[in-house]
PDB file of N, CA and C in Angstrom:
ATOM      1  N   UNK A   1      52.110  77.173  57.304  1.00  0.00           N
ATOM      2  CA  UNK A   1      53.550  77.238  57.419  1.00  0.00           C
ATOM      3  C   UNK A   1      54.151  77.870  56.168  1.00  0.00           C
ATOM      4  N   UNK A   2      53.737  77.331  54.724  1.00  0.00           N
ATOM      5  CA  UNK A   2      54.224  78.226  53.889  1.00  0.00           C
ATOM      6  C   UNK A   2      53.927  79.363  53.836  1.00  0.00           C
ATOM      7  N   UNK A   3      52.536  79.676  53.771  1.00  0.00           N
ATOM      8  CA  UNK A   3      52.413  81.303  54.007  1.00  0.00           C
ATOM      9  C   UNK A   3      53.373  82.628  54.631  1.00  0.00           C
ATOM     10  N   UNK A   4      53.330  81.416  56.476  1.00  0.00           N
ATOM     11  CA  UNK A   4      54.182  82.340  57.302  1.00  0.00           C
ATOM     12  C   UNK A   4      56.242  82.370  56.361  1.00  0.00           C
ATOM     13  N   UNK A   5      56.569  81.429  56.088  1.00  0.00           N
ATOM     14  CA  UNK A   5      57.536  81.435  55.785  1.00  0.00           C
ATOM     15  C   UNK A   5      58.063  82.249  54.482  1.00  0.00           C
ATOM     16  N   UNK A   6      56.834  82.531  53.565  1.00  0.00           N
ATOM     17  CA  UNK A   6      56.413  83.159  52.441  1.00  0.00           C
ATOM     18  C   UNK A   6      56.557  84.761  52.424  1.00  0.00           C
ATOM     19  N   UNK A   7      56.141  85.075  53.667  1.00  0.00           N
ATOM     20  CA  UNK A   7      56.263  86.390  54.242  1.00  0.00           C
ATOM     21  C   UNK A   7      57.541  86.625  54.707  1.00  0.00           C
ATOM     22  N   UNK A   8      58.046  86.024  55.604  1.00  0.00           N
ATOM     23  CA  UNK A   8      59.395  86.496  56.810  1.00  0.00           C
ATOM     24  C   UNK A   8      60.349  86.240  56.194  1.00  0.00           C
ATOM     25  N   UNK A   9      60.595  84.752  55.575  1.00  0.00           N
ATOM     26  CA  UNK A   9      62.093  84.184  54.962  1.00  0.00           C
ATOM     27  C   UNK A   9      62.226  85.763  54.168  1.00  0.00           C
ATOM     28  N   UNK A  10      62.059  86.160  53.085  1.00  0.00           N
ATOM     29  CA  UNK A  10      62.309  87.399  52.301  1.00  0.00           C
ATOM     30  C   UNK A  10      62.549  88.381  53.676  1.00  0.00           C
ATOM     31  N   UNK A  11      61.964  88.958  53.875  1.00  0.00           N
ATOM     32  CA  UNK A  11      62.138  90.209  54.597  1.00  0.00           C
ATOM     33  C   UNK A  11      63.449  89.893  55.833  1.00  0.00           C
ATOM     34  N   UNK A  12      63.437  88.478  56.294  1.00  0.00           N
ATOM     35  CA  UNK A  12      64.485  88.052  56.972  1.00  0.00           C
ATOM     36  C   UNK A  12      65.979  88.079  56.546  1.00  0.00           C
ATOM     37  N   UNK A  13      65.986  87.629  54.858  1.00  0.00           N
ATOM     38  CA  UNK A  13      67.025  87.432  54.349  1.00  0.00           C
ATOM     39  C   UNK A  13      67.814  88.672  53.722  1.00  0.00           C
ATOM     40  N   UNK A  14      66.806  89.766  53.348  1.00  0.00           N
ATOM     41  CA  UNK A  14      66.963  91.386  53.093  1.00  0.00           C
ATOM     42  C   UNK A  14      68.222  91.772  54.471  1.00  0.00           C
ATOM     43  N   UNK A  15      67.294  91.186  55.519  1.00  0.00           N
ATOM     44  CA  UNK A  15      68.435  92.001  56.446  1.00  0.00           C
ATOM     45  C   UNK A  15      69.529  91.921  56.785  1.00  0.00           C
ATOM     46  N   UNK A  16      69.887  90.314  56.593  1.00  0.00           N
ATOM     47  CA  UNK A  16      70.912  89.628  56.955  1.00  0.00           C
ATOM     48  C   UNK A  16      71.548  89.776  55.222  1.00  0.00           C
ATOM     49  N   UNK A  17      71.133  89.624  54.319  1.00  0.00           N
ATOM     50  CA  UNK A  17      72.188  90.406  53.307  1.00  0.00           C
ATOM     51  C   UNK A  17      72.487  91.778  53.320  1.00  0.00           C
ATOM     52  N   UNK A  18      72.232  92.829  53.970  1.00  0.00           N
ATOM     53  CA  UNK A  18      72.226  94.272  54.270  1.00  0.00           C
ATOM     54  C   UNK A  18      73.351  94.027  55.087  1.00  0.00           C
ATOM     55  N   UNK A  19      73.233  93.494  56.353  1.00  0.00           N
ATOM     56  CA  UNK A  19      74.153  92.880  57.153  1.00  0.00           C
ATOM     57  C   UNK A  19      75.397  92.455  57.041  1.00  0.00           C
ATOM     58  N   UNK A  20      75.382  91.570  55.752  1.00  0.00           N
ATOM     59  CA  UNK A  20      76.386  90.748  55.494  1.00  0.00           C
ATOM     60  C   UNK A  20      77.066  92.083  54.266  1.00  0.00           C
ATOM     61  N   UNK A  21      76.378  93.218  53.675  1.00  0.00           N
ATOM     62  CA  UNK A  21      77.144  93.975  52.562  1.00  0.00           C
ATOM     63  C   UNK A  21      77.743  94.927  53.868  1.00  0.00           C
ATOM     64  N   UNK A  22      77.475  95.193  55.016  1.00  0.00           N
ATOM     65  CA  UNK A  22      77.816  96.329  55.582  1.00  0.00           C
ATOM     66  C   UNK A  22      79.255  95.972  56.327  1.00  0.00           C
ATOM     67  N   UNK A  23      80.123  96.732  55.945  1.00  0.00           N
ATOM     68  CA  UNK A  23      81.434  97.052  56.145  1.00  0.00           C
ATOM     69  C   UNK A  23      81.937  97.186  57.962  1.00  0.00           C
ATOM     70  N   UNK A  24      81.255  97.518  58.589  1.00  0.00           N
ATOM     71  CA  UNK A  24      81.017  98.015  60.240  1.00  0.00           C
ATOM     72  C   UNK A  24      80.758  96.759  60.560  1.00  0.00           C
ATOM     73  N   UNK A  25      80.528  95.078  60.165  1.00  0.00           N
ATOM     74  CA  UNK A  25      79.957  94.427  60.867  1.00  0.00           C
ATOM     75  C   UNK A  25      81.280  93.092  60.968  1.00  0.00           C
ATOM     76  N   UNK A  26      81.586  92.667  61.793  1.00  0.00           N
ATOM     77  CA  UNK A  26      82.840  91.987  62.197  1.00  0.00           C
ATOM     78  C   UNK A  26      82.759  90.711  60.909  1.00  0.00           C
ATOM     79  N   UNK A  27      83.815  90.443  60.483  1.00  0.00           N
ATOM     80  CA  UNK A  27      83.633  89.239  59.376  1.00  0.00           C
ATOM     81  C   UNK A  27      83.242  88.034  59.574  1.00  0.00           C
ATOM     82  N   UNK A  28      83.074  87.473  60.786  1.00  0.00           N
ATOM     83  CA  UNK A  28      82.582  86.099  61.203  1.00  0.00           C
ATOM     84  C   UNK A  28      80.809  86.381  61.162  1.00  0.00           C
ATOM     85  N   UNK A  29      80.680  87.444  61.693  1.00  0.00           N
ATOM     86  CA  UNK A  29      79.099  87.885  61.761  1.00  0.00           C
ATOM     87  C   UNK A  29      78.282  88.015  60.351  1.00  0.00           C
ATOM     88  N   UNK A  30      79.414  88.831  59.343  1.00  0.00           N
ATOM     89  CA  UNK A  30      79.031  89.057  57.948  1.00  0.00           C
ATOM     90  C   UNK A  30      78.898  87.902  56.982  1.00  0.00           C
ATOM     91  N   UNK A  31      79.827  86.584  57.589  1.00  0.00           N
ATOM     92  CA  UNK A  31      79.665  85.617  56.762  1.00  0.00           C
ATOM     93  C   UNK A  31      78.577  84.669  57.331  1.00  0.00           C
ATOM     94  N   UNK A  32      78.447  84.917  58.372  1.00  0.00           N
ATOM     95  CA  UNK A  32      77.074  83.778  59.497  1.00  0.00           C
ATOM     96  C   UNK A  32      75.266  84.777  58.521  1.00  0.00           C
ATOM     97  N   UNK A  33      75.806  85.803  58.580  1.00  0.00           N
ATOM     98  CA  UNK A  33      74.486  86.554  57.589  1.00  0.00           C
ATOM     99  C   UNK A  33      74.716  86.392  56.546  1.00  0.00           C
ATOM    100  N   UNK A  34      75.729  85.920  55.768  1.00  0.00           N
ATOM    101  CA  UNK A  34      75.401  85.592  53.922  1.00  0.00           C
ATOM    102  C   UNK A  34      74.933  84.244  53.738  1.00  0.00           C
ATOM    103  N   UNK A  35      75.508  83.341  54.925  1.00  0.00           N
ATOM    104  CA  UNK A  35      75.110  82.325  54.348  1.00  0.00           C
ATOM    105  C   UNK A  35      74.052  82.329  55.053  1.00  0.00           C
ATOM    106  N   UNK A  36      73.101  82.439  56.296  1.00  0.00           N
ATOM    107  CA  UNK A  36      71.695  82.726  56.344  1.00  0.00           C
ATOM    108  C   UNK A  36      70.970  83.322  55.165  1.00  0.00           C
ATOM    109  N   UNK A  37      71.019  83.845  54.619  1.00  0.00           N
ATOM    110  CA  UNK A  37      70.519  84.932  53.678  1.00  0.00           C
ATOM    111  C   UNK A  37      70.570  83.901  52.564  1.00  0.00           C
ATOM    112  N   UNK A  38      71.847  82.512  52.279  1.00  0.00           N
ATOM    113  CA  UNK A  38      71.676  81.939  51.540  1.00  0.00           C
ATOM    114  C   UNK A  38      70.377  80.589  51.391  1.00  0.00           C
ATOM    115  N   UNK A  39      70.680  80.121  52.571  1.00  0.00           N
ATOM    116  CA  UNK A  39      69.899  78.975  53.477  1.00  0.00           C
ATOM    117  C   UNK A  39      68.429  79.401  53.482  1.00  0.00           C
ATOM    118  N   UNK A  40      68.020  81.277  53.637  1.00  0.00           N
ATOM    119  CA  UNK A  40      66.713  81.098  53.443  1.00  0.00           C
ATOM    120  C   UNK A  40      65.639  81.144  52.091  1.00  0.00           C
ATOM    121  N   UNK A  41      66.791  81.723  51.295  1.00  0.00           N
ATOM    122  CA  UNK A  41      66.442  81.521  49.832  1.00  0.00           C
ATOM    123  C   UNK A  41      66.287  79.766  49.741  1.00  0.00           C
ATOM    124  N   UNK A  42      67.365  78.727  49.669  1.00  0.00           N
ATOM    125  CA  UNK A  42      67.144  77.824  49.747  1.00  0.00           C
ATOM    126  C   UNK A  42      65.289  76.923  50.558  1.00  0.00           C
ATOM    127  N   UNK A  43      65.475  77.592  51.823  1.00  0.00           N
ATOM    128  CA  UNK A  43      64.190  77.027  52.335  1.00  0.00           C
ATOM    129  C   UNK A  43      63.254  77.137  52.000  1.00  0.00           C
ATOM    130  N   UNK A  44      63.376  78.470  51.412  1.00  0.00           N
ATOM    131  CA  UNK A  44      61.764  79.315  50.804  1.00  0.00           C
ATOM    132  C   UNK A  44      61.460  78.528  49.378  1.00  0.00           C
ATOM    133  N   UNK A  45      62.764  77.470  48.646  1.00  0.00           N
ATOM    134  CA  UNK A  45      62.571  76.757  47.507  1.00  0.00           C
ATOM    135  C   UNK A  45      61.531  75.542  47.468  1.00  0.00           C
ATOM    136  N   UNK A  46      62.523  75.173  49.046  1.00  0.00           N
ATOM    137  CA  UNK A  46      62.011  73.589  49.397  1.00  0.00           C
ATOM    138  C   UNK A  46      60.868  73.728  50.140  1.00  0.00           C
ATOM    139  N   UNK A  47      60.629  74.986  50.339  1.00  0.00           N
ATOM    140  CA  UNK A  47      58.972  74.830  51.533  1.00  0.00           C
ATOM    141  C   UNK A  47      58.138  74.454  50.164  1.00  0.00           C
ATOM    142  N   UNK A  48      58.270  75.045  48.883  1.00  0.00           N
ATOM    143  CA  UNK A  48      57.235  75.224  47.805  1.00  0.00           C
ATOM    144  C   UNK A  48      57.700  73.839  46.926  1.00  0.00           C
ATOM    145  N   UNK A  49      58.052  72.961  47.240  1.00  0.00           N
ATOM    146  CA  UNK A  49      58.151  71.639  46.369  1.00  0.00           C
ATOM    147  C   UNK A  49      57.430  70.453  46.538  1.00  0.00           C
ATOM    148  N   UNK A  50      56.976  70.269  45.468  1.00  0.00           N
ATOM    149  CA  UNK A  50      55.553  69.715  45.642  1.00  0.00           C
ATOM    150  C   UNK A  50      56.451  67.732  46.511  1.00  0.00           C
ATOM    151  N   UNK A  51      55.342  67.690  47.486  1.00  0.00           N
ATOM    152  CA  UNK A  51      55.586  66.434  47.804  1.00  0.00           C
ATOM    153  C   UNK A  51      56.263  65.162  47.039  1.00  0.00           C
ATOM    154  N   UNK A  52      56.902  63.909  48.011  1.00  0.00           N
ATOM    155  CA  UNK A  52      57.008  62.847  47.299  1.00  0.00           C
ATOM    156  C   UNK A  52      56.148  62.103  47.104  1.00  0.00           C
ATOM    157  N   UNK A  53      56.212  60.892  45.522  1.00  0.00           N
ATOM    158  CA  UNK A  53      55.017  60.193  45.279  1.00  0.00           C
ATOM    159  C   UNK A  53      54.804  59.205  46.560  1.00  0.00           C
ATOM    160  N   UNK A  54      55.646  58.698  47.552  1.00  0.00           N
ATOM    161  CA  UNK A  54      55.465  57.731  48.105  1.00  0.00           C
ATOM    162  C   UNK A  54      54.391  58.622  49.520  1.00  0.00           C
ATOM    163  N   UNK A  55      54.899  59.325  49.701  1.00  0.00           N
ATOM    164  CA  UNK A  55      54.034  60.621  51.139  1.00  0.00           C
ATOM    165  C   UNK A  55      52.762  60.919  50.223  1.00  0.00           C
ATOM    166  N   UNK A  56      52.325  60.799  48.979  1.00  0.00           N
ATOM    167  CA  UNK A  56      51.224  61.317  48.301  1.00  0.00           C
ATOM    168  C   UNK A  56      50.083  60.214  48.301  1.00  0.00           C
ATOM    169  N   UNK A  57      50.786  58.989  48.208  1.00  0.00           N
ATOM    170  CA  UNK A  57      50.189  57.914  48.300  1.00  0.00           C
ATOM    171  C   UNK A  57      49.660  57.347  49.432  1.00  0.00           C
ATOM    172  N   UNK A  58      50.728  57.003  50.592  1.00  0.00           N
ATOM    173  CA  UNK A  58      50.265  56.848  51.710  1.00  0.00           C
ATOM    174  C   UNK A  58      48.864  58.063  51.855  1.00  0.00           C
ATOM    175  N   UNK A  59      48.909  59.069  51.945  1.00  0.00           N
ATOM    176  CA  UNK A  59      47.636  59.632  52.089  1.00  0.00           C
ATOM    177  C   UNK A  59      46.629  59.782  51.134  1.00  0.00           C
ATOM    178  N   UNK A  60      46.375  59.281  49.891  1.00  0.00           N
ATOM    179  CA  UNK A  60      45.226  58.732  49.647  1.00  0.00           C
ATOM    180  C   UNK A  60      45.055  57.566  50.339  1.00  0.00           C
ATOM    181  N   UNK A  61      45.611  56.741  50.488  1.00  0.00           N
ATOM    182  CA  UNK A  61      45.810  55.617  51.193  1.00  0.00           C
ATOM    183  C   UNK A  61      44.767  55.380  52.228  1.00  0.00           C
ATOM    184  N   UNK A  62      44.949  56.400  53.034  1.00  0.00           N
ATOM    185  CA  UNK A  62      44.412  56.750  54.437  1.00  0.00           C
ATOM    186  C   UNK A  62      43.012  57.439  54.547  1.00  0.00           C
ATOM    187  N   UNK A  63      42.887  58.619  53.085  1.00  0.00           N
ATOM    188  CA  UNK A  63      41.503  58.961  53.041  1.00  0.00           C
ATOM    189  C   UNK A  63      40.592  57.888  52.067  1.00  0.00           C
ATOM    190  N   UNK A  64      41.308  56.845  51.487  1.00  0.00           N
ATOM    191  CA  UNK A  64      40.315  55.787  50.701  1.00  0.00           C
ATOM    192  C   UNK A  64      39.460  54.540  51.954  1.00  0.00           C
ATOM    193  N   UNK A  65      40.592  54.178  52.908  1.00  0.00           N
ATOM    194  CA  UNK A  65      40.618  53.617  53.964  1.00  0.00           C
ATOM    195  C   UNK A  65      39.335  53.983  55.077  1.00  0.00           C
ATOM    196  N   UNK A  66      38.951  55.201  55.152  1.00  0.00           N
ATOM    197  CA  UNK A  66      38.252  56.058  55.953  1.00  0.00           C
ATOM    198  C   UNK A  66      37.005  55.443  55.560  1.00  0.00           C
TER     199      UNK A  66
END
């Protein structure tokens, strides 16, 4: 999942800021593409943040258990 998101979010958000600078594109549309363009910068932050301690634990948890 990060990988794929690693790849597309960027090339996704290129377009929809291209989108959102281009003058020809109705203003409700231009602002629905800036803030996409914002949201995927954002996602592409939180895909890469390392887990919480409590989700880190439960799964040693589970492979000590095994």
């Amino acid at each position: 999942m990060r990988l794929g998101l690693t790849i597309l979010l960027p090339v996704a958000a290129g377009a929809w800021g291209l989108n959102a600078a281009d003058s020809g594109v109705p203003g409700l549309i231009r602002g629905l593409d800036g803030l996409a363009a914002v949201l995927a910068v954002v996602a592409l932050v939180l895909v890469w943040l390392p887990s919480n301690n409590r989700y880190a634990r439960e799964r040693k948890a589970l492979r000590a258990g095994r």
